[in-house]
N, C-alpha and C. Protein backbone atom coordinates (compact mmCIF):
# COMPACT_ATOMS: atom_id res chain seq x y z
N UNK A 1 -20.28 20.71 -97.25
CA UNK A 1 -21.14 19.55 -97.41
C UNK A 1 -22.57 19.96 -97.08
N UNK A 2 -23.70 19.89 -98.00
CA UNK A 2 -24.58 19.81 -97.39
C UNK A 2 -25.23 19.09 -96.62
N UNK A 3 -26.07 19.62 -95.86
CA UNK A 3 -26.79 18.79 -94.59
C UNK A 3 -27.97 18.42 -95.37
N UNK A 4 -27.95 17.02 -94.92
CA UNK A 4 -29.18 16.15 -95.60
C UNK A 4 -31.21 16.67 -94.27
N UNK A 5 -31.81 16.94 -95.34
CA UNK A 5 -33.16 17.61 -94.38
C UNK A 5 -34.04 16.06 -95.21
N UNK A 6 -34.62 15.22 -94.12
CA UNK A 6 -35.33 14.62 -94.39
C UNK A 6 -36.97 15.41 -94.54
N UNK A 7 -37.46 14.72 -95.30
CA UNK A 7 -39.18 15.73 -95.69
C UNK A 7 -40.65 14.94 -94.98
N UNK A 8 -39.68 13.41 -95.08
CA UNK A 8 -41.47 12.41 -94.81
C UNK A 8 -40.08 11.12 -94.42
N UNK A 9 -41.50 10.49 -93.80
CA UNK A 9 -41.01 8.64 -93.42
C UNK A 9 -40.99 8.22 -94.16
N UNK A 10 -41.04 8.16 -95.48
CA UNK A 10 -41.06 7.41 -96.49
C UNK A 10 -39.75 6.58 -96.64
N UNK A 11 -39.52 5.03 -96.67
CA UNK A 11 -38.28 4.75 -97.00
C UNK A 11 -37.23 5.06 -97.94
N UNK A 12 -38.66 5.39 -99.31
CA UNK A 12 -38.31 5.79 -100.71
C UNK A 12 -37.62 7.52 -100.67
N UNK A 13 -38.27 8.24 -100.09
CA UNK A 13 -38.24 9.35 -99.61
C UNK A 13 -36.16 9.55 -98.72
N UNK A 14 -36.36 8.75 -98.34
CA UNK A 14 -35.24 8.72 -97.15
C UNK A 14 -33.65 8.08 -98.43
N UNK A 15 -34.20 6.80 -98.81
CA UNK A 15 -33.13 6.55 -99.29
C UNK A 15 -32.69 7.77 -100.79
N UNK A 16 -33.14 8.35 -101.16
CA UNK A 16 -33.09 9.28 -102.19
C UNK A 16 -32.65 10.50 -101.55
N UNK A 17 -32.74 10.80 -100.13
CA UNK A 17 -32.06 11.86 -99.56
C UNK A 17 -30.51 11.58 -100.02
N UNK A 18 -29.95 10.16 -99.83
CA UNK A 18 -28.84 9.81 -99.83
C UNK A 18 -28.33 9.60 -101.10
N UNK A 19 -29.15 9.31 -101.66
CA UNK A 19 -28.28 8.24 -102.87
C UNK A 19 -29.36 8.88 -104.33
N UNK A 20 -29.91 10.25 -104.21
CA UNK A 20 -30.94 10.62 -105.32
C UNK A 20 -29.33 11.17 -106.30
N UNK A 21 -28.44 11.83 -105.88
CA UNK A 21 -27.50 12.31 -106.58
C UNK A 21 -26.70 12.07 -107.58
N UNK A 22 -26.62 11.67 -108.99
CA UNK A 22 -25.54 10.95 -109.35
C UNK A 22 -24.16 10.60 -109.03
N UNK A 23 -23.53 11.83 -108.30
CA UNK A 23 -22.14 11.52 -107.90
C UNK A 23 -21.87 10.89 -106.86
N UNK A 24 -23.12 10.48 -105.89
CA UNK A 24 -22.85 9.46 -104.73
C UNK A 24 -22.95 8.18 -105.48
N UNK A 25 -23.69 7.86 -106.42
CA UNK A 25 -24.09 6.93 -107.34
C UNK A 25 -22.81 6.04 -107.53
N UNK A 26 -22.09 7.03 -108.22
CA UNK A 26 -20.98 6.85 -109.34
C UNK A 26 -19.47 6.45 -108.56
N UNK A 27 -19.53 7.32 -107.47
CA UNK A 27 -18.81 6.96 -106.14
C UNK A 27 -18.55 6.10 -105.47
N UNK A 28 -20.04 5.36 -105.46
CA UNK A 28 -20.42 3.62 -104.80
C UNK A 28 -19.82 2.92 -105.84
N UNK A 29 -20.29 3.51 -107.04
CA UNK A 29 -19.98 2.49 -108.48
C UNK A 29 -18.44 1.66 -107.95
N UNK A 30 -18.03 3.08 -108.28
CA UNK A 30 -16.43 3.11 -108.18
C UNK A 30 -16.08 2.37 -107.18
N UNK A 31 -16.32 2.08 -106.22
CA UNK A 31 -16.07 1.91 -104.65
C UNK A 31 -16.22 0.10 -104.56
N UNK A 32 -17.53 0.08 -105.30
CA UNK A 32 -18.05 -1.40 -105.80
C UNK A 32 -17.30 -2.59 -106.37
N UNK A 33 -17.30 -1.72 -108.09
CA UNK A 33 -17.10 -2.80 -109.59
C UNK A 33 -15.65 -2.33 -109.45
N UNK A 34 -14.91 -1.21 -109.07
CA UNK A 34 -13.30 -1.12 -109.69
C UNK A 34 -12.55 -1.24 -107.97
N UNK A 35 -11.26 -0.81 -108.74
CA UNK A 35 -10.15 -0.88 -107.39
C UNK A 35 -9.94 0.84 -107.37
N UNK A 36 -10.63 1.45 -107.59
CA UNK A 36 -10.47 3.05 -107.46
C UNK A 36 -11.12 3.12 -105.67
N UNK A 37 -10.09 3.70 -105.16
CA UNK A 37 -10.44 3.89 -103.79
C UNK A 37 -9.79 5.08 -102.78
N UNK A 38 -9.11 6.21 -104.46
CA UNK A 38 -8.47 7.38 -103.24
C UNK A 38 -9.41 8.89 -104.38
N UNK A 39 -9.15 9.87 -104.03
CA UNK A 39 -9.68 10.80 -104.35
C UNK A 39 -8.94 11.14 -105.85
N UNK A 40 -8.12 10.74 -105.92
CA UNK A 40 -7.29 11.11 -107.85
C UNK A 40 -7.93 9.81 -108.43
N UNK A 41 -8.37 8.67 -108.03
CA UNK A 41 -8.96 7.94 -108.73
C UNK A 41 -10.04 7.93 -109.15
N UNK A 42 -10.61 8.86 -108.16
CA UNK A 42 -12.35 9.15 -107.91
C UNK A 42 -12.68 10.07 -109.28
N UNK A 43 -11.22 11.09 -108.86
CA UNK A 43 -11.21 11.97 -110.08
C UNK A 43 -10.96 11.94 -111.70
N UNK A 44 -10.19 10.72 -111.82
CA UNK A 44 -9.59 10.16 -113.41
C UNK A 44 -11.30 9.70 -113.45
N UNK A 45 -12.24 9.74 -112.90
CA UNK A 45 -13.06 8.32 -113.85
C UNK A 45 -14.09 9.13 -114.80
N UNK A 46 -14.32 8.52 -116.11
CA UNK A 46 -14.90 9.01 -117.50
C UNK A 46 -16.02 10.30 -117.07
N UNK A 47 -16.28 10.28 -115.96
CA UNK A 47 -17.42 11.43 -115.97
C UNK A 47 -17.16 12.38 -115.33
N UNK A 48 -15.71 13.01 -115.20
CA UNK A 48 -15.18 14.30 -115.15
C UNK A 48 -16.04 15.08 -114.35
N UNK A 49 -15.98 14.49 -112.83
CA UNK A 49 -16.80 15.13 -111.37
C UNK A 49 -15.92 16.48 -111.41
N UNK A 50 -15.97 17.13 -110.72
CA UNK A 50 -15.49 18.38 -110.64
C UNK A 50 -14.50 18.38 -109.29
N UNK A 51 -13.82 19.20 -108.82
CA UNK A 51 -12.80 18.69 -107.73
C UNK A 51 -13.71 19.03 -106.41
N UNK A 52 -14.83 20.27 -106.14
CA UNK A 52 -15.41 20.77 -105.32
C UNK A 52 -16.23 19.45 -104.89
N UNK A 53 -17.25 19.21 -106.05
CA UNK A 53 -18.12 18.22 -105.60
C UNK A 53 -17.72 17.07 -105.36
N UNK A 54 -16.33 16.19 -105.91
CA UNK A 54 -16.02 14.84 -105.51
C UNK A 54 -15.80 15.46 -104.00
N UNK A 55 -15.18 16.19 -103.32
CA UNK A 55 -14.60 16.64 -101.88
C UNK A 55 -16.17 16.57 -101.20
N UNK A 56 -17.06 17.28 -101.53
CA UNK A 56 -18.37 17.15 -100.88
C UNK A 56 -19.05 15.73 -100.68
N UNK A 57 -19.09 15.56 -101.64
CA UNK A 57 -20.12 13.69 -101.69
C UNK A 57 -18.82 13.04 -101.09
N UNK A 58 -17.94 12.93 -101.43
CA UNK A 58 -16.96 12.08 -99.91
C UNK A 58 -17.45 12.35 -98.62
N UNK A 59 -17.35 13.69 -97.97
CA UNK A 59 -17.28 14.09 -96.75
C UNK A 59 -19.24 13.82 -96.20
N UNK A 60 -19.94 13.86 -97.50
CA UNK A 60 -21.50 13.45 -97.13
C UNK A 60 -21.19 11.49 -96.82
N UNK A 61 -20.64 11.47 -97.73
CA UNK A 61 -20.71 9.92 -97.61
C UNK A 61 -19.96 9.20 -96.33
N UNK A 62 -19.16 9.86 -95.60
CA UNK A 62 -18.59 9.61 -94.82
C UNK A 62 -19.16 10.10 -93.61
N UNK A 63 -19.48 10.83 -93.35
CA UNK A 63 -19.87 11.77 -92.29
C UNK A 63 -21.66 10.29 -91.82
N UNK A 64 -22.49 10.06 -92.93
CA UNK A 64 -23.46 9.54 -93.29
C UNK A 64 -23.58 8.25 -92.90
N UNK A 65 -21.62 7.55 -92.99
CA UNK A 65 -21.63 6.14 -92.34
C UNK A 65 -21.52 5.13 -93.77
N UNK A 66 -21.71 5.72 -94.51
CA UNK A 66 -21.44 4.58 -96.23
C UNK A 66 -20.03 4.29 -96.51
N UNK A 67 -18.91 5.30 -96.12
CA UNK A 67 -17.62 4.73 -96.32
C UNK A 67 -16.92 5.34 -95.21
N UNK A 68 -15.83 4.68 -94.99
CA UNK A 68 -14.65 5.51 -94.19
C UNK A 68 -13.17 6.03 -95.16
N UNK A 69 -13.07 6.43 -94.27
CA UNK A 69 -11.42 6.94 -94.58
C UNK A 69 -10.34 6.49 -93.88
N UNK A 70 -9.03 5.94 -94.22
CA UNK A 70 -7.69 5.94 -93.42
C UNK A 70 -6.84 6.66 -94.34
N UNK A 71 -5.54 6.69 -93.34
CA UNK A 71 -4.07 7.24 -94.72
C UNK A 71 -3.80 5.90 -95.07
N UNK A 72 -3.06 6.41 -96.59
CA UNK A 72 -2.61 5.05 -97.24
C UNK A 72 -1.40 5.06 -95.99
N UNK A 73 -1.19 3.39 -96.29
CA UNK A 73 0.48 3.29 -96.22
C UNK A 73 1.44 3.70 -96.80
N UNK A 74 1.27 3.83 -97.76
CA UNK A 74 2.63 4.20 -98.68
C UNK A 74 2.42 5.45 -98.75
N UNK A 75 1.21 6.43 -98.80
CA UNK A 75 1.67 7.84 -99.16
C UNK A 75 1.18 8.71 -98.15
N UNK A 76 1.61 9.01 -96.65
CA UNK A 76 1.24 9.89 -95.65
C UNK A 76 -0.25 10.72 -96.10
N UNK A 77 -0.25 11.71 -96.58
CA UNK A 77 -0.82 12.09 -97.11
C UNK A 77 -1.87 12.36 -98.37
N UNK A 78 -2.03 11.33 -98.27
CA UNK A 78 -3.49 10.34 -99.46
C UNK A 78 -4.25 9.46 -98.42
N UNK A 79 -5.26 9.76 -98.82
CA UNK A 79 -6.62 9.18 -97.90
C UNK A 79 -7.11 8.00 -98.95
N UNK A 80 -7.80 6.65 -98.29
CA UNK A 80 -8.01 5.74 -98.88
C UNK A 80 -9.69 5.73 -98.33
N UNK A 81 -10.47 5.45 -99.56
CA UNK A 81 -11.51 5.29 -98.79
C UNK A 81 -12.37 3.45 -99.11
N UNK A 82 -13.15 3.11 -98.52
CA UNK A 82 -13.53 1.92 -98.42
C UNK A 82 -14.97 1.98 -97.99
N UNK A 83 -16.10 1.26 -98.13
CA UNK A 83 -17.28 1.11 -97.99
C UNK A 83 -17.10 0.52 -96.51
N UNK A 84 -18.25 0.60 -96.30
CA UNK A 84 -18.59 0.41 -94.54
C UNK A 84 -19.37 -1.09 -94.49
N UNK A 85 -20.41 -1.07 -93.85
CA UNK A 85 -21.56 -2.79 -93.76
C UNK A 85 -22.57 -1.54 -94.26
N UNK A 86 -22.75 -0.31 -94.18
CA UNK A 86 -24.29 0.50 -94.65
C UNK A 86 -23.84 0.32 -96.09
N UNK A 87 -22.67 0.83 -96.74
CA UNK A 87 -22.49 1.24 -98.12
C UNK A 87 -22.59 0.04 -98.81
N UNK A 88 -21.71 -1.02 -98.21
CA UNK A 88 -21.86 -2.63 -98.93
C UNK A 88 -23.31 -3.34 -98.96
N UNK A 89 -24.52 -3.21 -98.21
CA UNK A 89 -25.74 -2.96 -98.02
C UNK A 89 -26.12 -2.54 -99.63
N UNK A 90 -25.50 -1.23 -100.08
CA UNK A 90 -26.18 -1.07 -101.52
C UNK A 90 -25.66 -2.05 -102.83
N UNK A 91 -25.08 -2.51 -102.54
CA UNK A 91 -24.43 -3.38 -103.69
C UNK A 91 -26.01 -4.01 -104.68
N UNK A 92 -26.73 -4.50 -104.29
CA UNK A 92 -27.91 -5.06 -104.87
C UNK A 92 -28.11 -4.10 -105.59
N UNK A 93 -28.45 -2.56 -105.12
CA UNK A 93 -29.06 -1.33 -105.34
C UNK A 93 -28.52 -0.93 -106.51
N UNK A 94 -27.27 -0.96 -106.66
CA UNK A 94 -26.28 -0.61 -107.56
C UNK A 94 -26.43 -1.35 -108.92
N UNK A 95 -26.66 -2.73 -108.25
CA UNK A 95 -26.20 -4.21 -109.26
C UNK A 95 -27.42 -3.45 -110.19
N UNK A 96 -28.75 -3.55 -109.61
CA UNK A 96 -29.30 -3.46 -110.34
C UNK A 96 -29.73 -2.40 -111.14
N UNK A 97 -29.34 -0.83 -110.65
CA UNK A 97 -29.38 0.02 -111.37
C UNK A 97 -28.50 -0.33 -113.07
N UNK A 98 -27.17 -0.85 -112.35
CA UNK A 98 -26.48 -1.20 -113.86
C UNK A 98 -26.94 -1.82 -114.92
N UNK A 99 -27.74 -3.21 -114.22
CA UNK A 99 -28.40 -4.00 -115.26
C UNK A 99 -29.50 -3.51 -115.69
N UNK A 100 -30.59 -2.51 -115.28
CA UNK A 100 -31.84 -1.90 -116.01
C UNK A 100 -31.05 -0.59 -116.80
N UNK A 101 -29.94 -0.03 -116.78
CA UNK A 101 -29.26 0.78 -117.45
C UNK A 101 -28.46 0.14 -118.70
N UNK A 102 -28.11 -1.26 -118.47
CA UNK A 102 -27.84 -1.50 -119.65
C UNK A 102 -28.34 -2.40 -120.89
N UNK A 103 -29.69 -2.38 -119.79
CA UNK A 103 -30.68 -2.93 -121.07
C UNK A 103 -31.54 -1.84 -121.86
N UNK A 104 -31.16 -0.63 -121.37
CA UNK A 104 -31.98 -0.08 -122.07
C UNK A 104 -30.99 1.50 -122.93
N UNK A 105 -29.53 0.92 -122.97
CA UNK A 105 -28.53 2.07 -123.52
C UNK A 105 -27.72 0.91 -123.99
N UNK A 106 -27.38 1.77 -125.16
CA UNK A 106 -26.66 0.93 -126.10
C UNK A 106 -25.26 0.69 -126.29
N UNK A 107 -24.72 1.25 -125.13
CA UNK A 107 -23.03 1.35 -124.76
C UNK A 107 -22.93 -0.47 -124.48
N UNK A 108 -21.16 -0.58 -125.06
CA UNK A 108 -20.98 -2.39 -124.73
C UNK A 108 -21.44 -2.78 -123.17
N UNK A 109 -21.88 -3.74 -122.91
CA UNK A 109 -22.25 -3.73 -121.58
C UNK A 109 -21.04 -4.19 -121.01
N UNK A 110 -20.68 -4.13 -120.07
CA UNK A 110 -19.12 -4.52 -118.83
C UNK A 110 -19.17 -6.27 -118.49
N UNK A 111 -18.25 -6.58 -118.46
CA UNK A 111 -18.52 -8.18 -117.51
C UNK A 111 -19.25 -8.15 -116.57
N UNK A 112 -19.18 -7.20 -115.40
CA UNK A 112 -19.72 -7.48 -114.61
C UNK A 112 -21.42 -7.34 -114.81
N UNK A 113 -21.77 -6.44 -115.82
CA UNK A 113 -23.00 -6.82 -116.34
C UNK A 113 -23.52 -8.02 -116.34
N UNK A 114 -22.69 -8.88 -117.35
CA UNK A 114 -22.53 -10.30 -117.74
C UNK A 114 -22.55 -11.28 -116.79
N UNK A 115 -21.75 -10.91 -115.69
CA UNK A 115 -22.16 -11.69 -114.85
C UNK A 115 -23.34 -11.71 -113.58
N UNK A 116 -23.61 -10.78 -113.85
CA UNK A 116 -24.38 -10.29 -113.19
C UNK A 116 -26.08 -11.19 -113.50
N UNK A 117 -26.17 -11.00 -114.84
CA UNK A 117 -27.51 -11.43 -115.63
C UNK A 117 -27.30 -12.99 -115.47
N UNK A 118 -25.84 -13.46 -116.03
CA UNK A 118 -25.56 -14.80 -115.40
C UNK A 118 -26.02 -15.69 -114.27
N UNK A 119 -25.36 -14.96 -113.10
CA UNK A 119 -25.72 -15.33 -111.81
C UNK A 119 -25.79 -14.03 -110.78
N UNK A 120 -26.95 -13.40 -110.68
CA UNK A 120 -27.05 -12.08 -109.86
C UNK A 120 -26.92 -12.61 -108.62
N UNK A 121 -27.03 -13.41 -107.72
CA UNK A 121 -26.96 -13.31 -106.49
C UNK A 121 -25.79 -13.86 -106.16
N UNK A 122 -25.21 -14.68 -107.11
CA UNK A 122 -23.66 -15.06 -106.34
C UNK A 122 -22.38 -14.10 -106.85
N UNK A 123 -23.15 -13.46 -107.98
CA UNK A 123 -21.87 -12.12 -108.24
C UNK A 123 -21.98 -11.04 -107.18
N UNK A 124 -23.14 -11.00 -106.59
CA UNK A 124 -23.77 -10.04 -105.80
C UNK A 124 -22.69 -10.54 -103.97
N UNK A 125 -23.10 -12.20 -104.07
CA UNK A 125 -21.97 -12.62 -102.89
C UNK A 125 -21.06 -12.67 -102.58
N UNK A 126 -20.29 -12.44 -103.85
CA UNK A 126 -18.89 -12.39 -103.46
C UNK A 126 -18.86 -11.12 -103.93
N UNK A 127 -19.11 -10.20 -104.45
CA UNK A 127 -18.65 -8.56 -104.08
C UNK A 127 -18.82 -8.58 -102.60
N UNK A 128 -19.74 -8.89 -102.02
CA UNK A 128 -20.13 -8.52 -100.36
C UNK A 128 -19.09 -8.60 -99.64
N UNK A 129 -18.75 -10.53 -99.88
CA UNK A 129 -17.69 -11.04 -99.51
C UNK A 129 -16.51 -10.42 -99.63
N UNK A 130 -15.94 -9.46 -100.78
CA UNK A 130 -14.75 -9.40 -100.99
C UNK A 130 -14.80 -7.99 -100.07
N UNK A 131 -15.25 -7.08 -100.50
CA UNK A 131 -15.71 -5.79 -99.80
C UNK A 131 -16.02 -5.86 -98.21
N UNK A 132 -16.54 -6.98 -97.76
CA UNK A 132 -16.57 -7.47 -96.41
C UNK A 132 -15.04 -7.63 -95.52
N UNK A 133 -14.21 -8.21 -96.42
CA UNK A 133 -12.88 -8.54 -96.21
C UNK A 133 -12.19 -7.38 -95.68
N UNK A 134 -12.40 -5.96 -96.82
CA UNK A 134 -11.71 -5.10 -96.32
C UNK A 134 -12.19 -4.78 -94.76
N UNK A 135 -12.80 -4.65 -94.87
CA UNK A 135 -13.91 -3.82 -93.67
C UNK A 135 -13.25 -4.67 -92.34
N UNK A 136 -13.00 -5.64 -92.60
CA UNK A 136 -13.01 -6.97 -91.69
C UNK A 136 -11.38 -6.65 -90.95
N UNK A 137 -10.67 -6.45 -92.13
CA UNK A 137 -9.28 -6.85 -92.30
C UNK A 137 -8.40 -5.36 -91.54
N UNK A 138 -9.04 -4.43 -91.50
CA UNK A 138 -8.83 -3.37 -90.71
C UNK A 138 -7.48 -2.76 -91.38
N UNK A 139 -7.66 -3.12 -92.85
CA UNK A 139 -6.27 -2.36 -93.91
C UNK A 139 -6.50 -1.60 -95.13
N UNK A 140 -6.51 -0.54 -94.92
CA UNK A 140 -7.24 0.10 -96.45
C UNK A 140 -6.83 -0.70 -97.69
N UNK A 141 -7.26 -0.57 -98.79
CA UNK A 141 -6.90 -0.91 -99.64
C UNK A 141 -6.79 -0.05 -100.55
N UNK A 142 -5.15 0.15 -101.41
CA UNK A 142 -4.81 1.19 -102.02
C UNK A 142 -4.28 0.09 -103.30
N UNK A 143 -5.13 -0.33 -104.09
CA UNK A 143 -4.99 -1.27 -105.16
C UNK A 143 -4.77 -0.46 -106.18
């Protein structure tokens, strides 16, 4: 894993230490909009991460305080991971990367797009909410 070297105080500066990467990006995505929450799920998704680097941006992202880890229940040996109160924090960050990405690329846009443009702050509340739950509920979720 690399070690994150901050350069300046900049907030802009700081949050891009963390989150400049696409595969932490795509990670949150995942973590966010789907029920993908173990490392073979991380790995099935359309943008074919590599096995080295999904293992790295986990262990940055974790180590960092954006998600944790438990074992599933059902499979000893499979790790479940879940967003923290820092990682659920980016949800806005995210929301809106999606929606300036899909106004300006011509792929079908997702529901949650849709709802998003709909009503951004109450699609935005109950992701919090639901994602809050886990965190709350002290049970991974292996959906």
């Amino acid at each position: 894993m690399k070690e994150i070297q901050h350069r300046s105080d900049c907030p802009i500066a700081y949050s891009l230490d963390y989150l400049g990467d696409k595969w932490v990006l795509l990670i949150l995505r995942d973590l966010i909009f789907t029920s993908k929450s173990s490392y073979g799920d991380f790995l099935n998704s359309n943008e074919k991460i590599a096995t080295n680097i999904l293992a790295d941006r986990l262990k940055l992202l974790e180590a960092n305080g954006f998600i944790k880890s438990s074992v599933s229940p059902e499979k000893k040996n499979k790790f479940i991971y879940n967003l923290t109160e820092k990682g659920i924090d980016l949800i806005p960050v995210i929301a809106e990367l999606m929606i300036w990405g899909s106004k300006y690329d011509s792929y079908d846009v997702k529901d949650v797009v849709k709802k998003l443009g709909k009503d951004r702050e109450g699609t935005i509340r109950q992701l919090r909410e639901k994602l809050s739950a886990r965190i709350n509920s002290d049970v991974p979720s292996d959906e």
